[in-house]
Protein backbone atom coordinates (compact mmCIF):
# COMPACT_ATOMS: atom_id res chain seq x y z
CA UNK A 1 18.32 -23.78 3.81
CA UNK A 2 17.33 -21.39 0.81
CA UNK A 3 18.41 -17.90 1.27
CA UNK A 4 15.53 -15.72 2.25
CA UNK A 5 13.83 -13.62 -0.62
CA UNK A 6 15.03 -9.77 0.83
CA UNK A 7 17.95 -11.00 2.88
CA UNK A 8 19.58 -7.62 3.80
CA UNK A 9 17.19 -5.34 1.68
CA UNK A 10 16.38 -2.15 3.35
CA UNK A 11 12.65 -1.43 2.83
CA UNK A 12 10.22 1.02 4.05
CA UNK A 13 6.43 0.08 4.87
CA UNK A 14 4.36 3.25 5.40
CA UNK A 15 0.77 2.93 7.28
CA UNK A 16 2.47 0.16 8.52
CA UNK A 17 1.02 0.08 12.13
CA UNK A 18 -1.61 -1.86 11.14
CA UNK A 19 -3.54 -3.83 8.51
CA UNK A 20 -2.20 -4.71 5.09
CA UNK A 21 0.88 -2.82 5.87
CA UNK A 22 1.45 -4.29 9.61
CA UNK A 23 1.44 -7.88 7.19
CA UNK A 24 3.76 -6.65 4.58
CA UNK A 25 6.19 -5.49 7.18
CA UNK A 26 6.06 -8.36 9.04
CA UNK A 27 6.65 -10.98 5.80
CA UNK A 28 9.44 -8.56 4.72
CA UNK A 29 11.23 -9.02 7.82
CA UNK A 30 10.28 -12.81 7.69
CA UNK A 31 12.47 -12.90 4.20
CA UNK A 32 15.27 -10.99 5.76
CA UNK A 33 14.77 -7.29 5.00
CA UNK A 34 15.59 -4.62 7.45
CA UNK A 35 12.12 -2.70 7.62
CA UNK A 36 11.23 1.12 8.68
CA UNK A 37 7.78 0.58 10.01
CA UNK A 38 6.27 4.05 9.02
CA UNK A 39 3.11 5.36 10.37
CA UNK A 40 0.98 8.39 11.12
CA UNK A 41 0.10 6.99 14.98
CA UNK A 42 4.05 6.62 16.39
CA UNK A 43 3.07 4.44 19.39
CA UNK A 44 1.43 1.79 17.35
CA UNK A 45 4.30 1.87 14.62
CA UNK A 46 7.24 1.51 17.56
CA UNK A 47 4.89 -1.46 18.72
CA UNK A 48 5.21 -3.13 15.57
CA UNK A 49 8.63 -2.03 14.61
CA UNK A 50 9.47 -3.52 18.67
CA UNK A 51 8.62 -7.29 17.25
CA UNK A 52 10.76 -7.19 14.51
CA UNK A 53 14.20 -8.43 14.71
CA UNK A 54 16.31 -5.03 13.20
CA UNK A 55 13.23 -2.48 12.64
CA UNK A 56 12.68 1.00 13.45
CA UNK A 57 9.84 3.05 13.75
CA UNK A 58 9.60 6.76 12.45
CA UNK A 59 6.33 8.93 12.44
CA UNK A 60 5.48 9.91 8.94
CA UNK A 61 2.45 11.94 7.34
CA UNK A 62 2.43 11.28 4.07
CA UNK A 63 0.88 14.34 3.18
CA UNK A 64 3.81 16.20 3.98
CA UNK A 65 6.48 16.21 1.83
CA UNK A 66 9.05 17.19 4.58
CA UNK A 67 7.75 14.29 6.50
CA UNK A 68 8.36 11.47 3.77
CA UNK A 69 11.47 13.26 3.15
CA UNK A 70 12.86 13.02 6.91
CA UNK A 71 11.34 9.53 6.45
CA UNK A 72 14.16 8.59 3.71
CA UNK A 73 16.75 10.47 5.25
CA UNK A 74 16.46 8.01 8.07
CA UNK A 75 16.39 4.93 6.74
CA UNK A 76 19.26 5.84 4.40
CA UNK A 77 21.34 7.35 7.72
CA UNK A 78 20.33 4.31 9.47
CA UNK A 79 21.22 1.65 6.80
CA UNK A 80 23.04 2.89 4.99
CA UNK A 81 20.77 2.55 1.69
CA UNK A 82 17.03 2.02 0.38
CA UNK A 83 16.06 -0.73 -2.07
CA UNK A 84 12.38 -1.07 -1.27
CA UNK A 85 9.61 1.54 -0.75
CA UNK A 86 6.27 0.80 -0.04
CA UNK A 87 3.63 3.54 0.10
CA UNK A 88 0.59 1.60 1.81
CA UNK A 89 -0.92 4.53 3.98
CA UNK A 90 -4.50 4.93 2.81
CA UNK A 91 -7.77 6.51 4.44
CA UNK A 92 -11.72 6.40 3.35
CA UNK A 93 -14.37 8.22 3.46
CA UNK A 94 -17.93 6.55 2.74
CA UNK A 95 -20.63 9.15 1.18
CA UNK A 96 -22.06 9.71 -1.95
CA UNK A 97 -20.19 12.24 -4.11
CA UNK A 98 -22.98 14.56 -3.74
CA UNK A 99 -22.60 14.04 -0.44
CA UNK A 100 -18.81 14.13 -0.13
CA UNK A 101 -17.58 17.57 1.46
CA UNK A 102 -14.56 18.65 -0.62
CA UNK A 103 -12.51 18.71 3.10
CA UNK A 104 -13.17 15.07 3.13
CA UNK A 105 -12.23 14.90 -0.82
CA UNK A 106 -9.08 16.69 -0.29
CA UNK A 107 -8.44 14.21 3.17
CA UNK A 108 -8.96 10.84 0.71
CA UNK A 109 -6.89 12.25 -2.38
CA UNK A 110 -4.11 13.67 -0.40
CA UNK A 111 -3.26 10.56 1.46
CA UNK A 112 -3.79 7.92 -0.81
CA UNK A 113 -2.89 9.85 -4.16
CA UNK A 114 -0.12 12.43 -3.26
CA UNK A 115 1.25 10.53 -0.51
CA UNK A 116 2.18 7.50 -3.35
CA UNK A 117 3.47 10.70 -5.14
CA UNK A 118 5.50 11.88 -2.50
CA UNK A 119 6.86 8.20 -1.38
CA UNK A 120 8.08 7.54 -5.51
CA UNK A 121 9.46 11.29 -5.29
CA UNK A 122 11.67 11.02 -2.45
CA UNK A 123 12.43 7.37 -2.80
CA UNK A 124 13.42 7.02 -6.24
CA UNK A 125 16.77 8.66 -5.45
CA UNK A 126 18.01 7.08 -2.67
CA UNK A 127 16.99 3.62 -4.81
CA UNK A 128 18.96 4.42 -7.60
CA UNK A 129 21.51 4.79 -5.84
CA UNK A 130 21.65 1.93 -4.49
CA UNK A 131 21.98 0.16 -7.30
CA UNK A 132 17.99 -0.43 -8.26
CA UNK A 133 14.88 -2.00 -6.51
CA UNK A 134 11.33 -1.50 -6.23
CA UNK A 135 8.58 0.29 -5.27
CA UNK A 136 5.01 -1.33 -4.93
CA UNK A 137 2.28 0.99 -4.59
CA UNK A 138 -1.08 -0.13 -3.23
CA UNK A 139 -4.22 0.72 -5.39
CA UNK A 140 -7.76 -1.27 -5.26
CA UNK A 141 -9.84 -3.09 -7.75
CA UNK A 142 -12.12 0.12 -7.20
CA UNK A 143 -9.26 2.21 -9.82
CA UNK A 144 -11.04 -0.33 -12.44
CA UNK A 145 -14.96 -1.16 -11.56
CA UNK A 146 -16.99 1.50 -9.46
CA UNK A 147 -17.92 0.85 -6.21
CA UNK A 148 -21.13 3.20 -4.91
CA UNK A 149 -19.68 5.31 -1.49
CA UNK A 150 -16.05 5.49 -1.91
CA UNK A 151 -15.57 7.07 -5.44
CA UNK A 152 -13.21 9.65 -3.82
CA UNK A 153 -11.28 6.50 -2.61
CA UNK A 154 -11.63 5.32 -6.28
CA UNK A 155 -10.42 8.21 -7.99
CA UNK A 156 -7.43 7.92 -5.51
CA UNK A 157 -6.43 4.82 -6.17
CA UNK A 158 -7.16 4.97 -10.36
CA UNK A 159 -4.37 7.92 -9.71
CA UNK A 160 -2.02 5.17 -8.32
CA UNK A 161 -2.39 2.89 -11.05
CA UNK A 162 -1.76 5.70 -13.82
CA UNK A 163 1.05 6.89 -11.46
CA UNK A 164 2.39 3.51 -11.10
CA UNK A 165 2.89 3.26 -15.05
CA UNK A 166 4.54 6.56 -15.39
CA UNK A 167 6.71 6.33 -12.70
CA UNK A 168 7.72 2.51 -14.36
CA UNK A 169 8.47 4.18 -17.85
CA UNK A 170 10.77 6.68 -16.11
CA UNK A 171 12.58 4.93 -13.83
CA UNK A 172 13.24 1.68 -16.12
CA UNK A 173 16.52 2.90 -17.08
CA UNK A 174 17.74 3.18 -13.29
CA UNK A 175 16.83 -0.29 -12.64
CA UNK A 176 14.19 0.49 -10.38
CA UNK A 177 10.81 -1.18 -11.12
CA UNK A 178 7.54 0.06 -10.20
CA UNK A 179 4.49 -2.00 -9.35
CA UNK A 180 0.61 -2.07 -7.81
CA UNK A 181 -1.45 -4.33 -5.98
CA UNK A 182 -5.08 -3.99 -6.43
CA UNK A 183 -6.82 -5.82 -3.96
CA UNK A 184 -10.63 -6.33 -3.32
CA UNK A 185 -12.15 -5.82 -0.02
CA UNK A 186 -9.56 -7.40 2.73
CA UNK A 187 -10.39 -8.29 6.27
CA UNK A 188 -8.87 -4.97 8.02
CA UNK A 189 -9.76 -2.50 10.06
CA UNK A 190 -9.95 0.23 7.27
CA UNK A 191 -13.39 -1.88 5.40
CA UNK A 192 -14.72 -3.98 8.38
CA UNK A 193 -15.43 -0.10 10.13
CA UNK A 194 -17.55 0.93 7.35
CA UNK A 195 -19.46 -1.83 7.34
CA UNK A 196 -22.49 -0.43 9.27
CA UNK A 197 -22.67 2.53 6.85
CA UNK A 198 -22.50 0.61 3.42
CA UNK A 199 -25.61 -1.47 4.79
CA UNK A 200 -27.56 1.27 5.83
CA UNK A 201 -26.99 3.95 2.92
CA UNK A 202 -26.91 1.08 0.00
CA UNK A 203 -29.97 -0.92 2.11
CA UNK A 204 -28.03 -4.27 2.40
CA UNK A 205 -29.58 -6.83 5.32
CA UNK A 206 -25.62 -7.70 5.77
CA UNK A 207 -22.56 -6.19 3.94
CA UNK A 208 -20.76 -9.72 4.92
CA UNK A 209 -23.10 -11.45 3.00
CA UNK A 210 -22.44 -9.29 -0.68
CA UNK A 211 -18.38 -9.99 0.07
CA UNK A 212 -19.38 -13.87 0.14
CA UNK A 213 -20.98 -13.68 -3.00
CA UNK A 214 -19.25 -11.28 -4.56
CA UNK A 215 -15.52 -12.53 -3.54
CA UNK A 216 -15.96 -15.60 -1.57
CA UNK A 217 -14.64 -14.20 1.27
CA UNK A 218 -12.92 -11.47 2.74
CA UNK A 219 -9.33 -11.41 1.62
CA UNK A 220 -6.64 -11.97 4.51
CA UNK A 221 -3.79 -9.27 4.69
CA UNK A 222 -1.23 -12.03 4.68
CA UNK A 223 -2.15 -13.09 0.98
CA UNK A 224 -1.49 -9.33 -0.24
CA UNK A 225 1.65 -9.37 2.10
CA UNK A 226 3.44 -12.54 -0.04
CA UNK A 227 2.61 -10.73 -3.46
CA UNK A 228 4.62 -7.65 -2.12
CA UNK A 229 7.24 -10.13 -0.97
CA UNK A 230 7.00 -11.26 -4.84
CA UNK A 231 7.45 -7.94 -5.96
CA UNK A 232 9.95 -6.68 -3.98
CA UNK A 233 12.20 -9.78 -4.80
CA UNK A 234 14.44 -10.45 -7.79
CA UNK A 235 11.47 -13.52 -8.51
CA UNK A 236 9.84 -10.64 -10.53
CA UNK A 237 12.67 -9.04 -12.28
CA UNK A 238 10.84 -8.89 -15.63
CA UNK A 239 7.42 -7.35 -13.83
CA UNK A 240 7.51 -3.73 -14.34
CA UNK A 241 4.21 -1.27 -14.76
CA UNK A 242 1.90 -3.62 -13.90
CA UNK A 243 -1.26 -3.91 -11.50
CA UNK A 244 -1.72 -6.81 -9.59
CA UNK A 245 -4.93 -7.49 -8.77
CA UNK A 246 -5.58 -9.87 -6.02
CA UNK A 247 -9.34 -9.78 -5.31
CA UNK A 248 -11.23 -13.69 -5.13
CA UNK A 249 -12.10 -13.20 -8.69
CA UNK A 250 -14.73 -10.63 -8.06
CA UNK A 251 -13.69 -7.84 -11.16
CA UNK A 252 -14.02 -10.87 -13.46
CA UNK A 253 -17.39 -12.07 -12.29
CA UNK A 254 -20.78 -10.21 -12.93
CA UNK A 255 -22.26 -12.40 -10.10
């Protein structure tokens, strides 16, 4: 038998009570890492982090640099070490800009912008010294082509990407590598409960129908989770600044 892909890697998932990072934490500890299941909503994170063979569970709002700091702290006390950090925690807000309050604004950019931010700033030291690994932030395919509704999501998420690069350049030398996954519109909670607005404020008969065309299909959190897996593994030593995008081939298709 092979040896699994993150065998004793210490990694931390954050909104990882659910959705695309509920997957990711669950195929890291399927490869052997010891996860911190991070999450805003405690309960649901100690659920998750309760079916996972050597997991723990720690309330974290991104948002607050205090938080992601305690965050760290504990999966460095508790392992001893950190070689992977995911920041996954993301929110949206569907309105048009000129209809987007700047509370809500602040609400999208803070999570999904300076909560990456925060993750890189806090992480980054405790994975240099361990020795090097990787961070893999999650953007969206909506950082390259608009999408009408979620532009404060957008802007978020082009943030990521830029971050993403920067953060690579600097922190090349420690041996820690710095990647994104962009993915299109993935069968989770987070787009399937906006689904009812999209068709009524952009007039679609049925929002499902666009993703067929557009996509093929929704996108299943498990495929994003096995990219991470890539990521976070020596299998993509050389892969370093880069966005993955993993979206049915819909930014490379007008129709």
């Amino acid at each position: 038998m092979s040896e699994k892909q993150l065998q004793d890697k210490v990694a931390i998932v954050t909104g990882a009570a659910r959705g695309i990072g509920e997957a990711i934490a669950r195929a890291f500890a399927a490869e052997g890492a010891k996860v911190v299941v991070a999450d805003i909503d405690a309960d649901a994170a100690q659920q998750v982090a309760d079916s996972l063979e050597g997991a723990i569970a720690v309330r974290c709002d991104v948002r607050r640099s205090d938080d992601v700091e305690a965050l760290v702290n504990a999966a460095v006390k508790r392992h001893g070490r950190l070689d992977i950090m995911v920041p996954n925690a993301g929110v949206a807000r569907v309105a048009p800009l000129a209809a987007t309050s700047y509370d809500d604004w602040r609400e999208v950019t803070s999570v999904n912008l300076d909560g990456v931010f925060l993750c890189i700033r806090h992480a980054a030291p405790a994975i240099i010294a361990a020795g090097g690994g990787s961070i893999i932030n999650m953007a969206s395919v909506t950082a390259k082509a608009a999408c009408p509704l979620i532009g404060s999501y957008a802007a978020a998420k082009a943030g990521v990407v830029s971050l993403t690069q920067t953060a690579a350049v600097e922190l090349r030398a420690h041996n820690v590598r710095v990647n994104a996954i962009l993915p299109a519109f993935i069968d989770t909670e987070l787009v399937t409960s906006h689904k009812a607005e999209f068709e009524a404020q952009l007039n679609l008969p049925d929002f499902g129908a666009v993703i067929a065309q557009r996509q093929g299909r929704y996108g299943k959190t498990d495929e994003v989770a096995q990219l991470a897996v890539f990521l976070a593994s020596n299998r993509s030593s050389f892969s370093n600044g880069s966005g993955f995008v993993i979206d049915g081939g819909v930014s490379s298709s007008l129709l």
